[in-house]
C-alpha atoms as a PDB file:
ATOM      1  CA  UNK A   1     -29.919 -49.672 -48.235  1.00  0.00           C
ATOM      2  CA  UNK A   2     -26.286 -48.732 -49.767  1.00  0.00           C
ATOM      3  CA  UNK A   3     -23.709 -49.248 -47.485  1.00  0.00           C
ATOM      4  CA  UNK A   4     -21.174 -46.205 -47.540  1.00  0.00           C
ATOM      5  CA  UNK A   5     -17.324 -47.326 -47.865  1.00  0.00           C
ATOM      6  CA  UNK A   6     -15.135 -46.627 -45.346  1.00  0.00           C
ATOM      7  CA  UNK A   7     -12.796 -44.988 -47.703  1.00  0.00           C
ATOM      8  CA  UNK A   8     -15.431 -42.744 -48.748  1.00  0.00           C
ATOM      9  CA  UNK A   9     -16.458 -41.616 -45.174  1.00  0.00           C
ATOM     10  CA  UNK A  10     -12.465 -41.460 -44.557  1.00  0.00           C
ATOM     11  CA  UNK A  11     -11.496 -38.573 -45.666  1.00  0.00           C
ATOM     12  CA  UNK A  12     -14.329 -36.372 -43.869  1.00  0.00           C
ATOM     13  CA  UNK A  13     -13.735 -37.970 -40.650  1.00  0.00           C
ATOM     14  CA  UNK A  14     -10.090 -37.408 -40.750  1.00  0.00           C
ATOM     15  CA  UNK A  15     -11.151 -34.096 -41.397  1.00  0.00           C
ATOM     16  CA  UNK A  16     -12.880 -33.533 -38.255  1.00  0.00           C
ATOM     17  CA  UNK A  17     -10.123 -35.514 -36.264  1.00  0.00           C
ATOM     18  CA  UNK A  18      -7.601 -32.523 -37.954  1.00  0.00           C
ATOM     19  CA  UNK A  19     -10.363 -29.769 -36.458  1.00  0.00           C
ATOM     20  CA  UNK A  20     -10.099 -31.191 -32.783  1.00  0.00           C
ATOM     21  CA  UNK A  21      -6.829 -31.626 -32.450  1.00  0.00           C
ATOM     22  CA  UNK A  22      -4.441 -28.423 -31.395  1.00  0.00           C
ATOM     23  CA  UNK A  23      -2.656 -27.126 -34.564  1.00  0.00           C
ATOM     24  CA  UNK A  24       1.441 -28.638 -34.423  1.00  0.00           C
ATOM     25  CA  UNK A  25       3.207 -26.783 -31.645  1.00  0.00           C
ATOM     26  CA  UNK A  26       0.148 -25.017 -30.048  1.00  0.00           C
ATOM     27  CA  UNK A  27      -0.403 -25.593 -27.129  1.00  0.00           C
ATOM     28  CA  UNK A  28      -3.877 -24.813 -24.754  1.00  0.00           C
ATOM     29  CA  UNK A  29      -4.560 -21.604 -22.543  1.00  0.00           C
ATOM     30  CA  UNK A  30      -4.218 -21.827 -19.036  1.00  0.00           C
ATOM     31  CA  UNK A  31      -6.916 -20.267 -16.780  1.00  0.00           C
ATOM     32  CA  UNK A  32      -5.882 -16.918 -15.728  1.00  0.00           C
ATOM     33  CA  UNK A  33      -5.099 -16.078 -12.263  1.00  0.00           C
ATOM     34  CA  UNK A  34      -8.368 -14.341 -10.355  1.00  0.00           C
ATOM     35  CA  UNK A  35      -7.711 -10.951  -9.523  1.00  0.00           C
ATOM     36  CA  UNK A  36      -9.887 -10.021  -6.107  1.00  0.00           C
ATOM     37  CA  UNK A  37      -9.520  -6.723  -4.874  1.00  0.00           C
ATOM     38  CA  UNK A  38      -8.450  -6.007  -1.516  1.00  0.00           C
ATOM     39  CA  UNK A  39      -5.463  -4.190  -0.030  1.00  0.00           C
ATOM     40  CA  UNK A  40      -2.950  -4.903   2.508  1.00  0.00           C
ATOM     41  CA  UNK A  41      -1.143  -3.004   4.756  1.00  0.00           C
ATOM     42  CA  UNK A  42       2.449  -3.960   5.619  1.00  0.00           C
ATOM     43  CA  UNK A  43       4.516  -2.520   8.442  1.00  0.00           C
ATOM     44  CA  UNK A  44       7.813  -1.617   6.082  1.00  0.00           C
ATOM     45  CA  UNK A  45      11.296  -1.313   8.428  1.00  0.00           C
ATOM     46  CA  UNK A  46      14.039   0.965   6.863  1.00  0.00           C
ATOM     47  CA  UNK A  47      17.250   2.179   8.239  1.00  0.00           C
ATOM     48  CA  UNK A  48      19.131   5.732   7.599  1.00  0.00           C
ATOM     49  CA  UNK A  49      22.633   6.859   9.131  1.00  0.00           C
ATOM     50  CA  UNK A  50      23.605  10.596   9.528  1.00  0.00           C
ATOM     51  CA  UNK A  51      26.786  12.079   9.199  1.00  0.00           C
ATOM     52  CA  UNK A  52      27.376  11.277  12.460  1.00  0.00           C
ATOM     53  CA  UNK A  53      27.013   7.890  12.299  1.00  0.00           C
ATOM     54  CA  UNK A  54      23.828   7.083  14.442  1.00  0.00           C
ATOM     55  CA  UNK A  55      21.651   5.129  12.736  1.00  0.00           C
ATOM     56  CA  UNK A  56      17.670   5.801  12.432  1.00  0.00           C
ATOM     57  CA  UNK A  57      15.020   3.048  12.592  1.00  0.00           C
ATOM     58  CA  UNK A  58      11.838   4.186  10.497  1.00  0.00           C
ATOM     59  CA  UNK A  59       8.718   2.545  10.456  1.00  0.00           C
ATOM     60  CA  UNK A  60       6.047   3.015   7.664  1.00  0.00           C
ATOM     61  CA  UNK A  61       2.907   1.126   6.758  1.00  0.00           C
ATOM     62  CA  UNK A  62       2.777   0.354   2.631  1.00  0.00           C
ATOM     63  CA  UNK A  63      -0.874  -0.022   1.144  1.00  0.00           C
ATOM     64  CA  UNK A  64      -0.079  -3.044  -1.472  1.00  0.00           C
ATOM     65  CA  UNK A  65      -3.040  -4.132  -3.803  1.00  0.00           C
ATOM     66  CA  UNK A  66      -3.073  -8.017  -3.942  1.00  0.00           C
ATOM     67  CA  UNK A  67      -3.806  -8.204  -7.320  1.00  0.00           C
ATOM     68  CA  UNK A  68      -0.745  -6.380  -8.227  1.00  0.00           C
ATOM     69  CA  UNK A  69       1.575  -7.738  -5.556  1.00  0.00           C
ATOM     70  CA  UNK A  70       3.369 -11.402  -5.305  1.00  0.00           C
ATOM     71  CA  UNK A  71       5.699 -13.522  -3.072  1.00  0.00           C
ATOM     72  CA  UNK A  72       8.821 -14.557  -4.501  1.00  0.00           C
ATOM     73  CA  UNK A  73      10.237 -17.690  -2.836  1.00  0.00           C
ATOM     74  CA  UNK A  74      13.985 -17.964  -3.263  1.00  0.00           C
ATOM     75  CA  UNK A  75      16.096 -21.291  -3.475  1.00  0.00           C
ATOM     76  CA  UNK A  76      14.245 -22.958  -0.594  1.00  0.00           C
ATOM     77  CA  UNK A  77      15.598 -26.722  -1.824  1.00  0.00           C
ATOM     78  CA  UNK A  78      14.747 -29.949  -0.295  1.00  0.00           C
ATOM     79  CA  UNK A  79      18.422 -30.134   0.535  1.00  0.00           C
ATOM     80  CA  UNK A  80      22.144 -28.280   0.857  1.00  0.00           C
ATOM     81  CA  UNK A  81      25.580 -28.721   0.568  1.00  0.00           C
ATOM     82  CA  UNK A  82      25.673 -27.297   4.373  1.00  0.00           C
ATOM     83  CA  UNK A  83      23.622 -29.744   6.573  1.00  0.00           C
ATOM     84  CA  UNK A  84      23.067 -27.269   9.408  1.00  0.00           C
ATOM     85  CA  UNK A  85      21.597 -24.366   6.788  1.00  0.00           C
ATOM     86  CA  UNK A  86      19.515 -27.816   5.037  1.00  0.00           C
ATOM     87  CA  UNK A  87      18.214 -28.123   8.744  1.00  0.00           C
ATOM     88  CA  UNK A  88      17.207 -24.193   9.065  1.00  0.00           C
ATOM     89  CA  UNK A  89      15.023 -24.432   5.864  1.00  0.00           C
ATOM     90  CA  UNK A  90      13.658 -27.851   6.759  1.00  0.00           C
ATOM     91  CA  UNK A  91      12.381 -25.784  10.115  1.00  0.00           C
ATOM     92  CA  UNK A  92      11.429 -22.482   8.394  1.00  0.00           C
ATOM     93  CA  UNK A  93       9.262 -24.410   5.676  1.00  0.00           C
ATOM     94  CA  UNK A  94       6.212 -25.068   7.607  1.00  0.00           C
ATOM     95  CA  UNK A  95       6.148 -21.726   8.612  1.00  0.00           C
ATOM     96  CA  UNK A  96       6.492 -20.344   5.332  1.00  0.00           C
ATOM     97  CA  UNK A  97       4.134 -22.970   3.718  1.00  0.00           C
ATOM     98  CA  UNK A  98       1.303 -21.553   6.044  1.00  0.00           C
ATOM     99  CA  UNK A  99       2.190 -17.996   5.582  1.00  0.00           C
ATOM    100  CA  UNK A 100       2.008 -18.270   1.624  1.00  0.00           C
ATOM    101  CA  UNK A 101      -1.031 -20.865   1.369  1.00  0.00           C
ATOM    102  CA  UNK A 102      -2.827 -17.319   3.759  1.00  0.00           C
ATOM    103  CA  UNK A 103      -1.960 -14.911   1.038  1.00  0.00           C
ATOM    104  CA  UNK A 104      -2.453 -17.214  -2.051  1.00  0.00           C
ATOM    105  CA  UNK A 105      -6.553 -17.383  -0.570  1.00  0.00           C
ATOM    106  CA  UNK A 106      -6.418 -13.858  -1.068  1.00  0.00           C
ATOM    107  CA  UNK A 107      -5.664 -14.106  -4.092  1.00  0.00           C
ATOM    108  CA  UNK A 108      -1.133 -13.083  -3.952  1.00  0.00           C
ATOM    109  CA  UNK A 109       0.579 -14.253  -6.614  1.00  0.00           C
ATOM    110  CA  UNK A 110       3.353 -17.221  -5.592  1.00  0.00           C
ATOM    111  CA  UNK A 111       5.859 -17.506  -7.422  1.00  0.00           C
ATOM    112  CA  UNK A 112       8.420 -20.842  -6.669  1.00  0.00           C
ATOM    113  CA  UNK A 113      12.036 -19.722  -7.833  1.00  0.00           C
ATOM    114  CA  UNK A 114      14.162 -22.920  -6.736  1.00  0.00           C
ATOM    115  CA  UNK A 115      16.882 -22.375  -9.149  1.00  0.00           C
ATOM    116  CA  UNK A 116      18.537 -25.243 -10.800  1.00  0.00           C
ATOM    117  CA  UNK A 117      15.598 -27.360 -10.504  1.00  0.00           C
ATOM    118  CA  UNK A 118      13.514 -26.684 -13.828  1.00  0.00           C
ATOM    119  CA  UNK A 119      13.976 -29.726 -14.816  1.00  0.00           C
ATOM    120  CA  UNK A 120      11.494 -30.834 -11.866  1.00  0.00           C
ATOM    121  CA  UNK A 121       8.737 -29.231 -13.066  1.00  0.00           C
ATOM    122  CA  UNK A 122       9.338 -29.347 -16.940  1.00  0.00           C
ATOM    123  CA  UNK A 123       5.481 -29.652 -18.200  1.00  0.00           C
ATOM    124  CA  UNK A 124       3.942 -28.761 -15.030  1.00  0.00           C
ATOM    125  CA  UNK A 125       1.188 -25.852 -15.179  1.00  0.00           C
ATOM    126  CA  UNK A 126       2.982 -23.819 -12.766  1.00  0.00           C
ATOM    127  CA  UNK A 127       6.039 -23.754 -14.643  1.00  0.00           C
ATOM    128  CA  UNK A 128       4.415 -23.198 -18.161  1.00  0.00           C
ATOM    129  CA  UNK A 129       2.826 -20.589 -16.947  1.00  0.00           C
ATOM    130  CA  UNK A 130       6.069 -18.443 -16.270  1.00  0.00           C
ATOM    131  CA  UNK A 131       7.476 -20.063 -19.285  1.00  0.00           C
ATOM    132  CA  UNK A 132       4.579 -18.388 -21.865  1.00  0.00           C
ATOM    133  CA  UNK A 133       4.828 -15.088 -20.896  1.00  0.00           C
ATOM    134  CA  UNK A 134       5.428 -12.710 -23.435  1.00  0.00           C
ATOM    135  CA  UNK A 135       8.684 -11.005 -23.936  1.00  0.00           C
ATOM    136  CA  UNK A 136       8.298  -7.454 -21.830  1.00  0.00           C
ATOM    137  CA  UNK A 137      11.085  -4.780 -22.715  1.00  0.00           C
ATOM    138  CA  UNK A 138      12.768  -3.541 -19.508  1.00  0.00           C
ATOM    139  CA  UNK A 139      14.370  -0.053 -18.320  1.00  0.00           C
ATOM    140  CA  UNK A 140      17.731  -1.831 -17.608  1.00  0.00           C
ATOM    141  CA  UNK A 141      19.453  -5.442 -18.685  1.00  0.00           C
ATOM    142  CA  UNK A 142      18.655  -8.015 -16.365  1.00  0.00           C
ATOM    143  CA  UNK A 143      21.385 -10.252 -15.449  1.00  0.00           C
ATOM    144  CA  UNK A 144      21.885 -13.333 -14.489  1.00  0.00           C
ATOM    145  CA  UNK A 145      23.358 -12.526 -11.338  1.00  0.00           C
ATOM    146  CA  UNK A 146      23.922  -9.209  -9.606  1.00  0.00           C
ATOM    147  CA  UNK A 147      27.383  -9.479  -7.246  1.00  0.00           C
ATOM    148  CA  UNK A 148      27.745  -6.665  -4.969  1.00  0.00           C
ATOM    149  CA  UNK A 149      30.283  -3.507  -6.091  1.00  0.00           C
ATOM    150  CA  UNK A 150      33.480  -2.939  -4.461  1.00  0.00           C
ATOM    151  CA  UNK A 151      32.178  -0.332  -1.675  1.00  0.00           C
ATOM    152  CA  UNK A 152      28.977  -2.658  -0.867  1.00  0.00           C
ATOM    153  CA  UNK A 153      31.701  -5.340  -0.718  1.00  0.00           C
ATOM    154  CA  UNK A 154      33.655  -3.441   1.539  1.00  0.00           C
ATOM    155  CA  UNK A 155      30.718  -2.167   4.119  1.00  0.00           C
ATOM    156  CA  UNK A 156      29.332  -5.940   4.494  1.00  0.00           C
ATOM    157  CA  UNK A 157      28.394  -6.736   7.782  1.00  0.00           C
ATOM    158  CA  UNK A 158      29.570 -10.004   7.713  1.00  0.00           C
ATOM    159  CA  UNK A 159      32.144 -11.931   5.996  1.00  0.00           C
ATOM    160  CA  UNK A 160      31.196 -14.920   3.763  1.00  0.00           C
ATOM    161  CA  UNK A 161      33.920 -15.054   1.553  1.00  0.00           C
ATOM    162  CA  UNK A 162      34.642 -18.942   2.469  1.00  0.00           C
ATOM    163  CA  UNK A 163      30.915 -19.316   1.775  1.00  0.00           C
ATOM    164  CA  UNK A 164      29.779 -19.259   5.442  1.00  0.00           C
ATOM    165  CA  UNK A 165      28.875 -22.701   6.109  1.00  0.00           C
ATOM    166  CA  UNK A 166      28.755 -23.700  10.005  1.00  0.00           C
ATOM    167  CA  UNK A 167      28.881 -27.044   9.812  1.00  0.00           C
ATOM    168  CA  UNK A 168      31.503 -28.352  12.427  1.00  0.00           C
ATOM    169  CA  UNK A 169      33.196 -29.996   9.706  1.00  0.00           C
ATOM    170  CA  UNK A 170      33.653 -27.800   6.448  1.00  0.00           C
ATOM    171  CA  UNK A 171      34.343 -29.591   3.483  1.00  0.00           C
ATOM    172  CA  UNK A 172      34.642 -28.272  -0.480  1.00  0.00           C
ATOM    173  CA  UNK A 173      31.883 -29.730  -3.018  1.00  0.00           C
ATOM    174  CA  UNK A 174      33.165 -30.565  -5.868  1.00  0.00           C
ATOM    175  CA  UNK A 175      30.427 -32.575  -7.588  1.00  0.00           C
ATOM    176  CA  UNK A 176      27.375 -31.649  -8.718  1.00  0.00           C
ATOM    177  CA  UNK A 177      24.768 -30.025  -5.988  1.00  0.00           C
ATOM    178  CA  UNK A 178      22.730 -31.936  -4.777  1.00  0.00           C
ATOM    179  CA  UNK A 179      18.737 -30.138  -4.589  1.00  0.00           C
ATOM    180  CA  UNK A 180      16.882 -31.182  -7.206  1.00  0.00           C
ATOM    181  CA  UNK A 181      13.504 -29.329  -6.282  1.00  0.00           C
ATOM    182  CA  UNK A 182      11.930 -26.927  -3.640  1.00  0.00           C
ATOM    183  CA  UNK A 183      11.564 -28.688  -0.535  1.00  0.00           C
ATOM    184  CA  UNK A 184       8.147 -30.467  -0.083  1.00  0.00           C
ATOM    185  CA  UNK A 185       6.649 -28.808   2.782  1.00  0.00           C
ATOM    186  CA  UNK A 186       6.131 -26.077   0.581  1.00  0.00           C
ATOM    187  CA  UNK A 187       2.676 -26.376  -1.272  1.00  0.00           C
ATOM    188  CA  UNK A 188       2.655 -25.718  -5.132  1.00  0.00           C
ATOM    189  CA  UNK A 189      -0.671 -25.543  -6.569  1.00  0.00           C
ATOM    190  CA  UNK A 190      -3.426 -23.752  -8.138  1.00  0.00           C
ATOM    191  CA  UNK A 191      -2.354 -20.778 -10.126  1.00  0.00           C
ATOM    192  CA  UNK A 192       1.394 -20.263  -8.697  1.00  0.00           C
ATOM    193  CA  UNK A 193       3.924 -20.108 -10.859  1.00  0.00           C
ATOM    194  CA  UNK A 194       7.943 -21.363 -11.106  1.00  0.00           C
ATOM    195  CA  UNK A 195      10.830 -20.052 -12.599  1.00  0.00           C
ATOM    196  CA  UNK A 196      14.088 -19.383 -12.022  1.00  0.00           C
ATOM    197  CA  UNK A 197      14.753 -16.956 -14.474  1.00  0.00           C
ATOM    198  CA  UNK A 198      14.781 -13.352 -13.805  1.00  0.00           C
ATOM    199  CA  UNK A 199      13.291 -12.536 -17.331  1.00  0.00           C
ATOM    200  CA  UNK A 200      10.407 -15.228 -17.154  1.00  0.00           C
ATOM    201  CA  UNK A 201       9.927 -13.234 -13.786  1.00  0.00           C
ATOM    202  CA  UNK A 202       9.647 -10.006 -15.072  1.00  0.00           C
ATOM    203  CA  UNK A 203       7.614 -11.115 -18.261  1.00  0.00           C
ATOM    204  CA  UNK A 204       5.211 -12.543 -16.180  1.00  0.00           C
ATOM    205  CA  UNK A 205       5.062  -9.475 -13.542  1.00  0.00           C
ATOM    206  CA  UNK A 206       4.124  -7.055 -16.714  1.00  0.00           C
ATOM    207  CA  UNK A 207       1.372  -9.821 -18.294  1.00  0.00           C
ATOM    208  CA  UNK A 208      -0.074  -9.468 -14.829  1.00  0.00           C
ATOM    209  CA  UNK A 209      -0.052  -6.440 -13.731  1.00  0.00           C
ATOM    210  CA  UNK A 210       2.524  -7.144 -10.722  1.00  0.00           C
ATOM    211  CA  UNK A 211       4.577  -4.019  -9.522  1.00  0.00           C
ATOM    212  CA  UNK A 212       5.189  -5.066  -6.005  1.00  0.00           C
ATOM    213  CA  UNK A 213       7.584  -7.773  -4.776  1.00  0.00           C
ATOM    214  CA  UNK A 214       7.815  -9.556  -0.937  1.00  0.00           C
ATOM    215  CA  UNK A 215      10.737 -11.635  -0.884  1.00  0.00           C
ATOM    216  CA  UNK A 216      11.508 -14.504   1.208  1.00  0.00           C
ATOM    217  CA  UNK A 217      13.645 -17.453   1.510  1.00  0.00           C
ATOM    218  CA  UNK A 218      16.870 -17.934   1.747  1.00  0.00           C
ATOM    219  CA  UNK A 219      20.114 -17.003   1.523  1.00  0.00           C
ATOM    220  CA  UNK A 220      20.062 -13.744   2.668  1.00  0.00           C
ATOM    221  CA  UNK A 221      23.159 -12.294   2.215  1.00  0.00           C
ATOM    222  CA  UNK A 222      23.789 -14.642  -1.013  1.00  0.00           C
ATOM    223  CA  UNK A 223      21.153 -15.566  -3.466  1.00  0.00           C
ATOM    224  CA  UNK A 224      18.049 -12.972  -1.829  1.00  0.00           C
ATOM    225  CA  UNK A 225      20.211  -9.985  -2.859  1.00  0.00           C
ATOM    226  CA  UNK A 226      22.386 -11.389  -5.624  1.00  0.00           C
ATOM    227  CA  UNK A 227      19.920 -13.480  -8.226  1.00  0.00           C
ATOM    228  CA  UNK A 228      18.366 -12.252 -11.522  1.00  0.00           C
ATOM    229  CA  UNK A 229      14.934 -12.148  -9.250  1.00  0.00           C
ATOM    230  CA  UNK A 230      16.591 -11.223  -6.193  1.00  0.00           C
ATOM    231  CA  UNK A 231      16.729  -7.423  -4.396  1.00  0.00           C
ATOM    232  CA  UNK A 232      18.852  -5.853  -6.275  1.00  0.00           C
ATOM    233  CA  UNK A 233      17.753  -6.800  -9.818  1.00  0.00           C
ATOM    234  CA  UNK A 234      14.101  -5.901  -8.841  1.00  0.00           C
ATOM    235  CA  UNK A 235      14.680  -3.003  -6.917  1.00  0.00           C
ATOM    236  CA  UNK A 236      16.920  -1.793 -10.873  1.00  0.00           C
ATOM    237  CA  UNK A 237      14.044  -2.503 -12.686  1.00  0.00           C
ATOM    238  CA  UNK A 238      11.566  -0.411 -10.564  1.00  0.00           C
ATOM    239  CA  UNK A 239       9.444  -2.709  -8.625  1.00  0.00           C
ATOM    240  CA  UNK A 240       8.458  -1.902  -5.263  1.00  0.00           C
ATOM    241  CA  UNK A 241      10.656  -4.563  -3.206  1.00  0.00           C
ATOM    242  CA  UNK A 242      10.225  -5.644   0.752  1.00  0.00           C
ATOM    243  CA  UNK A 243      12.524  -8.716   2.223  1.00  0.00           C
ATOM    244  CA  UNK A 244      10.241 -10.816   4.469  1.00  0.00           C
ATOM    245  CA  UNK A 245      12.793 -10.635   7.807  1.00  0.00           C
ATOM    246  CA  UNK A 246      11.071 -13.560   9.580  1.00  0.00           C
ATOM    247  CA  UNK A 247      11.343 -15.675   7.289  1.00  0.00           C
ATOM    248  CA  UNK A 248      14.954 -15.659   5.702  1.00  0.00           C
ATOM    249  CA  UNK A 249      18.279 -16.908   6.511  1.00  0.00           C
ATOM    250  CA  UNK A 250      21.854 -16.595   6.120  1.00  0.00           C
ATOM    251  CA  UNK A 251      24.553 -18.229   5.335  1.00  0.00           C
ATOM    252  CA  UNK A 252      26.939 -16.753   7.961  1.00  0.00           C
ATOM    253  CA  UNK A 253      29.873 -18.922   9.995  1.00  0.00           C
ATOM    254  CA  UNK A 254      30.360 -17.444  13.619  1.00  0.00           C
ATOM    255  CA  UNK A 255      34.258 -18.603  13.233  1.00  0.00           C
ATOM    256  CA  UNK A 256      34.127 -15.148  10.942  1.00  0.00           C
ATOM    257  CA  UNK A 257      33.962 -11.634  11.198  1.00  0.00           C
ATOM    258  CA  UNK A 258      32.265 -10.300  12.774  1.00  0.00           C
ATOM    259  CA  UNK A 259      31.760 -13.516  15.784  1.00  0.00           C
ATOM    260  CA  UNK A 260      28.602 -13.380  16.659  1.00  0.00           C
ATOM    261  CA  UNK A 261      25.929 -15.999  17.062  1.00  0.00           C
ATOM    262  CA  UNK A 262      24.223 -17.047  13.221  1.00  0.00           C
ATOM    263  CA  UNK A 263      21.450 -15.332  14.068  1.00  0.00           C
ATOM    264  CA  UNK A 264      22.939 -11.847  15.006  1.00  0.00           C
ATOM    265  CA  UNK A 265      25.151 -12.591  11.588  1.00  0.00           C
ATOM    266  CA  UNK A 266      21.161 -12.923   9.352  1.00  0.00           C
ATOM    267  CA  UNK A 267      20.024  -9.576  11.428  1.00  0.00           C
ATOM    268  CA  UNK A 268      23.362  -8.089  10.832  1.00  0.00           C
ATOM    269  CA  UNK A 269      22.498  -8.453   6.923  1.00  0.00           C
ATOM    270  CA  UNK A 270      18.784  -7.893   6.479  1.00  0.00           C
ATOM    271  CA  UNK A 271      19.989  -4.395   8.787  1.00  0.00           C
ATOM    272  CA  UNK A 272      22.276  -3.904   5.816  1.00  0.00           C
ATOM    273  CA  UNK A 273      19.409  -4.113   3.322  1.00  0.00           C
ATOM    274  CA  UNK A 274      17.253  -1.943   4.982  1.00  0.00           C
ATOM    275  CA  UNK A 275      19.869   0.399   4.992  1.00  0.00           C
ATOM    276  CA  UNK A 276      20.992  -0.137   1.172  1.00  0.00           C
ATOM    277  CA  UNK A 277      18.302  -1.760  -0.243  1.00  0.00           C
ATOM    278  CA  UNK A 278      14.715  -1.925   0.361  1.00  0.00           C
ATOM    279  CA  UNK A 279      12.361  -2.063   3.603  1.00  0.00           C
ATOM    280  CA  UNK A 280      11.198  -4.993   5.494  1.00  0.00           C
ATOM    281  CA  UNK A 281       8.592  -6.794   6.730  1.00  0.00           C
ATOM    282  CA  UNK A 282       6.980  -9.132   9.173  1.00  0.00           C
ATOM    283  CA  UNK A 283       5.429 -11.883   7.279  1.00  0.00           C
ATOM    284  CA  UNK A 284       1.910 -11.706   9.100  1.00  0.00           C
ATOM    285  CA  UNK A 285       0.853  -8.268   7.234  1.00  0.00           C
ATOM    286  CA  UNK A 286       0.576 -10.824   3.942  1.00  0.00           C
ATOM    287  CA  UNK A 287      -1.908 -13.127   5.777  1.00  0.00           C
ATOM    288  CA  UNK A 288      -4.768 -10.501   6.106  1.00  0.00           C
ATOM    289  CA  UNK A 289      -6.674  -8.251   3.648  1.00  0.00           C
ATOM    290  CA  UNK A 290      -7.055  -4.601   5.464  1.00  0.00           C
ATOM    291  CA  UNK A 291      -9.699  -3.231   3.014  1.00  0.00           C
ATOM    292  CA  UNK A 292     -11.503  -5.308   0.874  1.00  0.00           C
ATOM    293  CA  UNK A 293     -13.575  -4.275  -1.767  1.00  0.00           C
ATOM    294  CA  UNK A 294     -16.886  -6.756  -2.466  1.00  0.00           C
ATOM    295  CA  UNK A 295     -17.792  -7.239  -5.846  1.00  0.00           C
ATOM    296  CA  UNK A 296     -20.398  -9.757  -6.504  1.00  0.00           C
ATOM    297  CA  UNK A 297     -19.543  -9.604 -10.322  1.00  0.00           C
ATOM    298  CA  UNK A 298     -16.247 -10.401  -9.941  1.00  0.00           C
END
């Protein structure tokens, strides 16, 4: 019996080593998010003012398709330059952790937007998912950051302008901050995504089919109205936009205008976004499906 050469058989094998292995710089699918039907129905809070001044409080219920709805989940870090707002998330998380794992079983999109931390999660699934996307043209530039105008600046409810942290002791930061991811009672898995960027955001919102927006975390009057995923920005670019009211938080010192207790200062603001902005929510209408639709195909 002739014995073949390995040099001879070489070539051919290398061959089918070439055909098995991903082509330079491709890299594999991920699975594609299920999309179950079902719709919920969310108790939306707005606010009006007449000429006179008095001030309306409207109630509505929104019918929101899951598969074309997700939670955004803003800058919840495992830790804060202001200890007592480090020790509001710490408590909120939990809560919020429940609350998203409900609507992620019914198939909501989470996405994980803990900005400054991509570096975290470089590789992960979750974070290459946001990161493929395709480039989606959009009716107006999205920024990186959308400050309030003068007259919104002027009719704020509260005044942060030394930041509003109310720890006893205030004390400027000068070095780097110091999260470094979303805080870990806060479950990332399956198919939720991260990103911080407003355009990996949107991308992904148009590969899937997303058009409405809950948003929760925190801060309310800072980074939940002014990021490039945040209220304003997605309200611009024509999604349809609700702040979860239960579970955000502010950063408001009572030592400033107006003095009241931190908690009246985070109503005082998610008030002003009603108003302004978009409606509100209670975070329990995105725990249930209202009507479901079976499909044993599906």
């Amino acid at each position: 019996m002739r014995r073949r050469s390995f040099l001879g058989i070489l070539p051919g094998a290398l061959a089918v080593a070439a055909a098995q292995t991903p082509e330079s710089g491709h890299e594999p699918p991920l699975p594609n998010r299920p999309k179950v039907p079902g719709t919920m129905a969310l108790r939306a809070r707005s606010r009006s003012e007449n000429l006179s001044g008095n001030v309306r409080i409207s109630e509505r219920v929104l019918r929101w398709e899951v598969a074309q709805t997700a939670i955004i989940i803003c800058d919840m870090w495992d830790t804060h330059t202001c200890k007592l707002s480090a020790q509001r998330v710490a408590a909120m998380a939990p809560r919020m952790n429940q609350v998203i794992s409900a609507s992620r079983s019914l198939s909501v999109m989470i996405v994980h937007a803990p900005s400054d931390t991509m570096k975290y999660y470089e590789g992960t699934p979750q974070r290459l998912r946001m990161h493929r996307a395709p480039m989606a043209s959009s009716p107006s530039p999205i920024l990186t950051r959308c400050p309030r105008d003068p007259e919104e600046e002027r009719n704020f409810p509260i005044d942060d302008s030394a930041g509003g942290c109310d720890d006893p002791i205030l004390r400027d930061w000068t070095g780097p901050y110091p999260w470094t991811r979303e805080h870990p009672a806060l479950d990332v898995v399956g198919f939720d995504g991260i990103s911080d960027s407003g355009q990996e955001i949107y991308n992904f919102c148009k590969q899937e089919g997303i058009v409405n927006v809950a948003l929760m975390g925190v801060h309310t009057n800072i980074c939940i109205l002014n990021r490039s995923f945040g209220i304003r920005q997605m309200t611009r670019l024509g999604f349809h936009v609700v702040l979860v009211r239960d579970l955000t938080d502010t950063m408001y010192d009572p030592r400033t205008r107006p003095f009241v207790s931190h908690t009246r200062g985070t109503e005082l603001v998610i008030e002003h976004i009603e108003s302004k902005w978009c409606q509100s929510i209670m975070s329990d209408d995105l725990t249930r499906v209202i009507v479901a639709t079976d499909n044993p195909r599906s």
